[in-house]
PDB file of N, CA and C in Angstrom:
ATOM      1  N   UNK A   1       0.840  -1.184   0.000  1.00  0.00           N
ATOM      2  CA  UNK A   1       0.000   0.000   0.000  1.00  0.00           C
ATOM      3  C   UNK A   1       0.882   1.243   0.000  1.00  0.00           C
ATOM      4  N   UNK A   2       0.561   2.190  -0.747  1.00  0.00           N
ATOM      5  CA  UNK A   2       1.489   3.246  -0.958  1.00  0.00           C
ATOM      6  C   UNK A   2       1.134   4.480  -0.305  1.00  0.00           C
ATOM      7  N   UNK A   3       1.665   4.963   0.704  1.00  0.00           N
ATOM      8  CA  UNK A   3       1.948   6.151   1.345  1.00  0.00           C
ATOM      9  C   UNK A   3       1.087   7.261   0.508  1.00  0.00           C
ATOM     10  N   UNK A   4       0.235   8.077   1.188  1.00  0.00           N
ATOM     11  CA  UNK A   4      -0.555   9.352   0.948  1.00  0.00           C
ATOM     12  C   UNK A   4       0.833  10.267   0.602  1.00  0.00           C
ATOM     13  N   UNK A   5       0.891  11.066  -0.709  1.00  0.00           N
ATOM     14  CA  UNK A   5       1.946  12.237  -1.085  1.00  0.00           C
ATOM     15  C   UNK A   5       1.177  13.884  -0.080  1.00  0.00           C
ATOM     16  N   UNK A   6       1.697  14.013   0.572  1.00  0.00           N
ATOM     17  CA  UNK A   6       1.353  15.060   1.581  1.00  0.00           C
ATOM     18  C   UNK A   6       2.272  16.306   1.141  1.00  0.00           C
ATOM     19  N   UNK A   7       1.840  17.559   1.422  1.00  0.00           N
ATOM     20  CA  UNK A   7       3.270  18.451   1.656  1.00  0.00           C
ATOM     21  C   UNK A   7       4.188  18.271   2.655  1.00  0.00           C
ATOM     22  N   UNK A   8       3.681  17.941   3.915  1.00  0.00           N
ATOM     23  CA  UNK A   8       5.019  17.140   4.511  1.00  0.00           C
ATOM     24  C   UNK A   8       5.715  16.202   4.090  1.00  0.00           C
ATOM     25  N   UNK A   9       5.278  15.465   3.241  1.00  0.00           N
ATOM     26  CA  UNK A   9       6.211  13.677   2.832  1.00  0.00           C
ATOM     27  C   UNK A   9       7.136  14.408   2.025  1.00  0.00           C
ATOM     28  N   UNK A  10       6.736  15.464   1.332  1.00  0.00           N
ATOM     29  CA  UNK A  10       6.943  15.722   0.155  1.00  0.00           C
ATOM     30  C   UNK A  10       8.414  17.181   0.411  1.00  0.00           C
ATOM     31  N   UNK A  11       8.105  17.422   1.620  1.00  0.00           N
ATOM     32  CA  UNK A  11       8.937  18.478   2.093  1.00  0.00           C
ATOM     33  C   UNK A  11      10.565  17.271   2.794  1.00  0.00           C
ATOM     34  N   UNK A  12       9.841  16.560   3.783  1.00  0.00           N
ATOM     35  CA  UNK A  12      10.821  15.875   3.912  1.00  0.00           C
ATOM     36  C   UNK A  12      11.538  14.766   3.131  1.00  0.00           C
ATOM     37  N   UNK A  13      11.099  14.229   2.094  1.00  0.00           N
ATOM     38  CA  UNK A  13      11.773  13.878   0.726  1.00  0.00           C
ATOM     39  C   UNK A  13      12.830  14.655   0.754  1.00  0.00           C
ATOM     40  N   UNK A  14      12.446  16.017  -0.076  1.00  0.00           N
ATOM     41  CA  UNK A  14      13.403  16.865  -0.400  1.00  0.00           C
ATOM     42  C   UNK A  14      14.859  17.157   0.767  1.00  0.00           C
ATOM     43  N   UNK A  15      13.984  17.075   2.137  1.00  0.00           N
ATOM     44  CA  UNK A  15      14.931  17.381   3.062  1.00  0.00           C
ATOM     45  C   UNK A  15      16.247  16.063   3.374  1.00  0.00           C
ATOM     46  N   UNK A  16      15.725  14.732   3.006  1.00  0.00           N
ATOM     47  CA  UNK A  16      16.117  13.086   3.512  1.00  0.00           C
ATOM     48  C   UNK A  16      17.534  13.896   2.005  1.00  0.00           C
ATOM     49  N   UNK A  17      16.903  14.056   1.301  1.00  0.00           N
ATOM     50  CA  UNK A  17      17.880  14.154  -0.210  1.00  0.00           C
ATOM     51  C   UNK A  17      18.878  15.220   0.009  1.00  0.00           C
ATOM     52  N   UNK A  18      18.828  16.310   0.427  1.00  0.00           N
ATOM     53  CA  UNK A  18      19.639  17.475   0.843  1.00  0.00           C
ATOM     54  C   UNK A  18      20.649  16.809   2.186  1.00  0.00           C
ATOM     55  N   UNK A  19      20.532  15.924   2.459  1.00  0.00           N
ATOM     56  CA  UNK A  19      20.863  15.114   3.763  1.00  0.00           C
ATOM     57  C   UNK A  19      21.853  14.015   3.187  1.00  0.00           C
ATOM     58  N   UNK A  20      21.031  13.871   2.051  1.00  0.00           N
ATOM     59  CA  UNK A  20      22.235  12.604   1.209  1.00  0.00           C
ATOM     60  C   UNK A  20      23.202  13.379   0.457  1.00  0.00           C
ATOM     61  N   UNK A  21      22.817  14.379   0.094  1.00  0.00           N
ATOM     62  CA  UNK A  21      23.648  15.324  -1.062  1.00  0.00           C
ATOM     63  C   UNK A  21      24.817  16.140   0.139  1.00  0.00           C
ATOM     64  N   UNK A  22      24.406  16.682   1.359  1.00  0.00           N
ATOM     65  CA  UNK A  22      25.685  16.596   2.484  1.00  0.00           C
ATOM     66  C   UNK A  22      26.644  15.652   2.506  1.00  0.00           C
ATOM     67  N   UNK A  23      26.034  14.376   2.543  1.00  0.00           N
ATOM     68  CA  UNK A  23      26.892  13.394   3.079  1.00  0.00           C
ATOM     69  C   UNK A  23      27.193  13.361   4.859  1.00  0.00           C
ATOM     70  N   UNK A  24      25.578  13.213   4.940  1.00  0.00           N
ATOM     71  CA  UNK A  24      25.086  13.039   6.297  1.00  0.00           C
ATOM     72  C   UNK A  24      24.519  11.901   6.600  1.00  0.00           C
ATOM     73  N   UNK A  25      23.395  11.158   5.006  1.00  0.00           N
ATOM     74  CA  UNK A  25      22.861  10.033   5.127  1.00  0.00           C
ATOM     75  C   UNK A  25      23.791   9.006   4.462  1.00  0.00           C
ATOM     76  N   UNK A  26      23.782   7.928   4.270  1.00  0.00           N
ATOM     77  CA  UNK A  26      24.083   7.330   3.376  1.00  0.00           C
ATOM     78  C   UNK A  26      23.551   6.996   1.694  1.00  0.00           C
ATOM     79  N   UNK A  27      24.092   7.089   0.269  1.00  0.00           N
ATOM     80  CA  UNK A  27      23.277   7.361  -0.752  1.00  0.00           C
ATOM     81  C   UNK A  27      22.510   5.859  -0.506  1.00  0.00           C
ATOM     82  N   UNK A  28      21.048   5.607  -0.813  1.00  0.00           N
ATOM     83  CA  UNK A  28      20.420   4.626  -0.847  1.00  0.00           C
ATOM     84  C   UNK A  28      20.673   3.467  -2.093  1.00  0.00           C
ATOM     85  N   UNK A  29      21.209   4.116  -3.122  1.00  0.00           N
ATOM     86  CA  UNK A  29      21.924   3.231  -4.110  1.00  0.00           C
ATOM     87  C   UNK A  29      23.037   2.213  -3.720  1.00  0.00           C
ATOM     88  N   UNK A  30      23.869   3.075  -3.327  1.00  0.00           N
ATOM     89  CA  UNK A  30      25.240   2.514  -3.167  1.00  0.00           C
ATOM     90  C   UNK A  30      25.433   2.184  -1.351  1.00  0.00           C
ATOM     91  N   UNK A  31      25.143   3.221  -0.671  1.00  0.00           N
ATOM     92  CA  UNK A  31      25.155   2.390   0.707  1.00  0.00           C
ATOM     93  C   UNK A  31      26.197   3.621   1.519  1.00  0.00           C
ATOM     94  N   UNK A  32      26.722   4.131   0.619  1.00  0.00           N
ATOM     95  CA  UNK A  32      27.961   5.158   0.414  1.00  0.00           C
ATOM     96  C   UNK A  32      27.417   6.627   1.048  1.00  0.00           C
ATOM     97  N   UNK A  33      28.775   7.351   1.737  1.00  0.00           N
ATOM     98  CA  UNK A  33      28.316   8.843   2.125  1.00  0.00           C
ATOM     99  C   UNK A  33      29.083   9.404   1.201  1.00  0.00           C
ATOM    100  N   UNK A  34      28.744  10.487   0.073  1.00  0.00           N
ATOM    101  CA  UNK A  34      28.841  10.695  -0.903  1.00  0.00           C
ATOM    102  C   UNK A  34      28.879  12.680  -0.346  1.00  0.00           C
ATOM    103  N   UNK A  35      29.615  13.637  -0.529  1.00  0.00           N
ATOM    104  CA  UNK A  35      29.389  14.701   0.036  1.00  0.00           C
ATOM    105  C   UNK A  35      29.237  15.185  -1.903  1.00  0.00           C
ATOM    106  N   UNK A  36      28.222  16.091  -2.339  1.00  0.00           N
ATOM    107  CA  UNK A  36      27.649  16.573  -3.636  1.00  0.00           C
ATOM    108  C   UNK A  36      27.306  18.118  -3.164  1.00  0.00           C
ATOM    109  N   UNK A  37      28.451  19.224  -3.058  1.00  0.00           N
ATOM    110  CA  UNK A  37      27.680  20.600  -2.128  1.00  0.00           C
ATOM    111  C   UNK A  37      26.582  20.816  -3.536  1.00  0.00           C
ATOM    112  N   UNK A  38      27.203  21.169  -4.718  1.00  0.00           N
ATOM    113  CA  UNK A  38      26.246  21.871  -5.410  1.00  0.00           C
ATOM    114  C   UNK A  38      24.912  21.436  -5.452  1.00  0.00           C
ATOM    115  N   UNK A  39      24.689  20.329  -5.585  1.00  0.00           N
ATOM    116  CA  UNK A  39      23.422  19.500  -5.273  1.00  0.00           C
ATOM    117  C   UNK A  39      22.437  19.669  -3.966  1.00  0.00           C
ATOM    118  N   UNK A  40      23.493  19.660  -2.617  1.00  0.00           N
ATOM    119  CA  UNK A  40      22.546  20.185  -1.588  1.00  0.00           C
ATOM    120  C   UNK A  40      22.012  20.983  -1.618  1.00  0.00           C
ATOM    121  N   UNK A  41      23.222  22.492  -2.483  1.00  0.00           N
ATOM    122  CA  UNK A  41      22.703  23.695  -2.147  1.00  0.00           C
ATOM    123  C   UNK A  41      21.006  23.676  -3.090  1.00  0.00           C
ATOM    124  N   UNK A  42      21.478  23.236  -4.421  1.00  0.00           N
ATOM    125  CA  UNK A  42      20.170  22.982  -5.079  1.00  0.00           C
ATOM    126  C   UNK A  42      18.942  22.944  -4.435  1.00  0.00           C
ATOM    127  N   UNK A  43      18.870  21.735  -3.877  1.00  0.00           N
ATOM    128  CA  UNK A  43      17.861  20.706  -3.293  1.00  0.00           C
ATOM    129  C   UNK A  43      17.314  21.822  -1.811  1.00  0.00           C
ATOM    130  N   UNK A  44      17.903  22.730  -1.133  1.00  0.00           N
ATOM    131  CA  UNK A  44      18.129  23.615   0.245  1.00  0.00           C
ATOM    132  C   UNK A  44      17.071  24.623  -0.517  1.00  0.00           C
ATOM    133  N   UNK A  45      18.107  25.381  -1.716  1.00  0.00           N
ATOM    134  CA  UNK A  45      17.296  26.115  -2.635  1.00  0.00           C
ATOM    135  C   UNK A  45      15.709  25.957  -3.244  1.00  0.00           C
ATOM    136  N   UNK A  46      15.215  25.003  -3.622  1.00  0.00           N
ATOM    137  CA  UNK A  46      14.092  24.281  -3.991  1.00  0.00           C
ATOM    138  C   UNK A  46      13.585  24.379  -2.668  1.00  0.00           C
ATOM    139  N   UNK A  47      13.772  23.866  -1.761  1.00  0.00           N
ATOM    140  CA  UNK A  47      12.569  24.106  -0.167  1.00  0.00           C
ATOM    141  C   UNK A  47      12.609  25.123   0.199  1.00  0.00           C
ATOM    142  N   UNK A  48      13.357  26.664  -0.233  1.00  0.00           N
ATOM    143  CA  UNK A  48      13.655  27.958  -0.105  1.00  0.00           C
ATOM    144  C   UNK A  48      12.650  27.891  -0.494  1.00  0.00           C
ATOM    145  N   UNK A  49      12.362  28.376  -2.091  1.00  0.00           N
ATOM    146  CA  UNK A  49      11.620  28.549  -2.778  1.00  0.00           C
ATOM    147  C   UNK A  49      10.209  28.025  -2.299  1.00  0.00           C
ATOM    148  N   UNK A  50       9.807  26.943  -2.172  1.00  0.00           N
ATOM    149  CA  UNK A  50       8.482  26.194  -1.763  1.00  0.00           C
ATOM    150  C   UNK A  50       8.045  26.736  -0.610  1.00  0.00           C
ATOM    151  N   UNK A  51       9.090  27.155   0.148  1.00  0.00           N
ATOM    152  CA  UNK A  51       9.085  28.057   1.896  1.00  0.00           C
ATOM    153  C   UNK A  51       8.409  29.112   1.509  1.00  0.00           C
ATOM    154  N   UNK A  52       8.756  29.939   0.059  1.00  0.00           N
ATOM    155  CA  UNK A  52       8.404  31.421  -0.387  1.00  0.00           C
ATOM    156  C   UNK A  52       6.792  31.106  -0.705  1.00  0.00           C
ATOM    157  N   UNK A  53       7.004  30.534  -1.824  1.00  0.00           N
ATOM    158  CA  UNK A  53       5.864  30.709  -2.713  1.00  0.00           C
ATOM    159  C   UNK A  53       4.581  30.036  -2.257  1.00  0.00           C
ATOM    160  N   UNK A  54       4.767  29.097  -1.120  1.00  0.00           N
ATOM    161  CA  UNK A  54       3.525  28.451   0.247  1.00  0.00           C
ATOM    162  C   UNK A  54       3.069  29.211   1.080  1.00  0.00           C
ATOM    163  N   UNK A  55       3.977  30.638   1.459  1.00  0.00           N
ATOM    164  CA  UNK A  55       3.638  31.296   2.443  1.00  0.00           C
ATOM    165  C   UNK A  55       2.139  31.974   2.762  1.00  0.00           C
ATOM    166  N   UNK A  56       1.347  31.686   3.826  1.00  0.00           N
ATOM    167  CA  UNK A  56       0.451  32.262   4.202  1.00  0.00           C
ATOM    168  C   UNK A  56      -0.751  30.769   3.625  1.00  0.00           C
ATOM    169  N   UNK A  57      -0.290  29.919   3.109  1.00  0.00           N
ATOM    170  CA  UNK A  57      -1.179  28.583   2.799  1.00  0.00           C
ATOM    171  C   UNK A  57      -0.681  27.426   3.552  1.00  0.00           C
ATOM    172  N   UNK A  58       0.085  27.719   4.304  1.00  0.00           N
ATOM    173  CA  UNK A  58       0.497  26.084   4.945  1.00  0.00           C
ATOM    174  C   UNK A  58      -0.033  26.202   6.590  1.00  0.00           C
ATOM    175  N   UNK A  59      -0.365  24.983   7.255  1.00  0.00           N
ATOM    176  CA  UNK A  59      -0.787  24.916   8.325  1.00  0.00           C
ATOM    177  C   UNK A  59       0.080  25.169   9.417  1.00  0.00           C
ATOM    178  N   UNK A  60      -0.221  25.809  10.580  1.00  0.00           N
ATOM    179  CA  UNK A  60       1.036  26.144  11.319  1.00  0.00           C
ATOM    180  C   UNK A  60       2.129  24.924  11.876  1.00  0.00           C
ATOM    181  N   UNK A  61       1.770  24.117  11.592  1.00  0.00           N
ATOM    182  CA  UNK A  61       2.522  22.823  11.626  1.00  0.00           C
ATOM    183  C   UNK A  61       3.383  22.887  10.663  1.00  0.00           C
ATOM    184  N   UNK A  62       3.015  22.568   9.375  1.00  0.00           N
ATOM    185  CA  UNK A  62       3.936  22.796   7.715  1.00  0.00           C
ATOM    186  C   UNK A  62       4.619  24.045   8.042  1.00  0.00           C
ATOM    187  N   UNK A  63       4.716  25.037   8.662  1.00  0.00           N
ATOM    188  CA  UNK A  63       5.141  26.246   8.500  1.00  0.00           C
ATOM    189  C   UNK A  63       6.420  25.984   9.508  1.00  0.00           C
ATOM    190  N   UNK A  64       6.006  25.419  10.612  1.00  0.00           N
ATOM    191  CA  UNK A  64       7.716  24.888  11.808  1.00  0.00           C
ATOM    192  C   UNK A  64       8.292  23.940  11.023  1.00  0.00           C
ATOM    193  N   UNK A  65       7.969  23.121  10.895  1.00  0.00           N
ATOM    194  CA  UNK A  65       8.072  22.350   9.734  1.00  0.00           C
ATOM    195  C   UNK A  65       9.270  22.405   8.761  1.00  0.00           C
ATOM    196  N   UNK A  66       8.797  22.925   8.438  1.00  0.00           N
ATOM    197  CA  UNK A  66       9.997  23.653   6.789  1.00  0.00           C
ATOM    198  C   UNK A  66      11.024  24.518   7.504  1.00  0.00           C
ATOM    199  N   UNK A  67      10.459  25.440   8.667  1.00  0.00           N
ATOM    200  CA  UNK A  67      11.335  26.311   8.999  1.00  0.00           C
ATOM    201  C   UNK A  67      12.301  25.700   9.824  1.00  0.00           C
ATOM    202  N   UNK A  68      12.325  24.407  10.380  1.00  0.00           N
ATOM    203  CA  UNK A  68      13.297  23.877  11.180  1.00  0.00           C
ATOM    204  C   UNK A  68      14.480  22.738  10.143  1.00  0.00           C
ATOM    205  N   UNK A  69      13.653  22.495   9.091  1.00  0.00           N
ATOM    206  CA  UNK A  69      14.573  22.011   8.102  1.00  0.00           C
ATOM    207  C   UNK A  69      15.285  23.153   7.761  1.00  0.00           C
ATOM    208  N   UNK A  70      14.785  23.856   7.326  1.00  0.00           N
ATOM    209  CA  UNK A  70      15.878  25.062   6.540  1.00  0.00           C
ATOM    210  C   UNK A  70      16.737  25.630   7.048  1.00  0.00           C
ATOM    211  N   UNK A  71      16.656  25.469   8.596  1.00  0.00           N
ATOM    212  CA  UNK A  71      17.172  25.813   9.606  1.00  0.00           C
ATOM    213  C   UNK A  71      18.559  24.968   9.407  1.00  0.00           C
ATOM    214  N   UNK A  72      18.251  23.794   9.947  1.00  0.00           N
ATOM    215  CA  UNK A  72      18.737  22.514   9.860  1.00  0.00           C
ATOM    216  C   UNK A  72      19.738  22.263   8.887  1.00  0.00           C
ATOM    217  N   UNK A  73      18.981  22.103   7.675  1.00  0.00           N
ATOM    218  CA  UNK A  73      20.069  21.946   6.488  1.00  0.00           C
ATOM    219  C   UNK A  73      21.316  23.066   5.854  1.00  0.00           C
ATOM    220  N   UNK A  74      20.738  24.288   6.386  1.00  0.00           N
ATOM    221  CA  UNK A  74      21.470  25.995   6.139  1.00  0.00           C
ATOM    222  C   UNK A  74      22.704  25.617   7.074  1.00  0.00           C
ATOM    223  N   UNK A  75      22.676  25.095   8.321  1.00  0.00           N
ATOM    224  CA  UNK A  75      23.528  24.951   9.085  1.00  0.00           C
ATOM    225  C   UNK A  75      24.906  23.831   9.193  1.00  0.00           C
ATOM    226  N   UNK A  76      23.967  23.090   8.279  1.00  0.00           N
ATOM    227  CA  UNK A  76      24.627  21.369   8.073  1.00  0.00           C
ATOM    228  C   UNK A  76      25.491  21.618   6.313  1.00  0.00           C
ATOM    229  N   UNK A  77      24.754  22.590   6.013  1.00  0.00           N
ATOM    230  CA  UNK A  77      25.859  23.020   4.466  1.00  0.00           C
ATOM    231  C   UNK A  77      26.562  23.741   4.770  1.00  0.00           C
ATOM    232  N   UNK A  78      27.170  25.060   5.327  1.00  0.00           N
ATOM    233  CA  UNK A  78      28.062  25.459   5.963  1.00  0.00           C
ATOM    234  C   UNK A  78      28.642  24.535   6.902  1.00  0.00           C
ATOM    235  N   UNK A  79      28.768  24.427   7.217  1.00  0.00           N
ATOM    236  CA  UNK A  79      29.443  23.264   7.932  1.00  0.00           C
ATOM    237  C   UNK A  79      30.421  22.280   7.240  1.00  0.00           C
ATOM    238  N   UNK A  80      29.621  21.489   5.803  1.00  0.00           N
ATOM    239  CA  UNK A  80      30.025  20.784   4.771  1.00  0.00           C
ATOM    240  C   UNK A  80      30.771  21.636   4.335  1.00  0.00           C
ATOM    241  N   UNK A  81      30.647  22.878   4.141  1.00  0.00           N
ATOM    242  CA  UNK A  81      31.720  23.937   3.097  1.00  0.00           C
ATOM    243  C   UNK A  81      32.886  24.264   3.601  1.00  0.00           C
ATOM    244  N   UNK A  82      32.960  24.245   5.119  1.00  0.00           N
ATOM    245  CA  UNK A  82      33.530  24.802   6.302  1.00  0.00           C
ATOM    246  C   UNK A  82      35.400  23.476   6.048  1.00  0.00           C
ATOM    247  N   UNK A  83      34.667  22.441   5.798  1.00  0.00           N
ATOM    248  CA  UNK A  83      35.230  21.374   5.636  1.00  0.00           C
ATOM    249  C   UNK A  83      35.793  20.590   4.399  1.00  0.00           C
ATOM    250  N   UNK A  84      35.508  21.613   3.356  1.00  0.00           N
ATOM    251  CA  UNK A  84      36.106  21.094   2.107  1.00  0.00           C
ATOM    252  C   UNK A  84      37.267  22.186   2.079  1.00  0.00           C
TER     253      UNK A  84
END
């Protein structure tokens, strides 16, 4: 049975992937921590954007939500950059 596509599933997708593109998760292909900055920043960028253009339509839940990823991942890519 396949999982309801929500704006949360759909936010944290993006976020699980910005997480692999750090080289925080492991890539699910290969098994491998793979560090890809331009890609995170991408993928960081894209939930920027979705952060913008949602505003004033998401539930105050979706709204901590996103803002603690962006939080999250803004902090975890500096960090990655900090280190190359």
């Amino acid at each position: 049975m396949e999982e309801e596509l929500t704006f949360t599933t759909f936010i944290l997708s993006l976020s699980t992937s910005a997480l692999v593109s750090l080289g925080e998760l492991p890539d699910p292909l290969n098994n491998e921590k793979v560090t890809n900055l331009p890609l995170a920043k991408q993928t960081i960028g894209l939930i920027e954007m979705l952060n913008e253009k949602t505003r004033g339509n998401l539930t105050a839940e979706e709204e901590r939500l996103i803002g603690d990823i962006l939080y999250d991942l803004r902090l975890k890519y500096v960090e990655a950059v900090k280190k190359k």
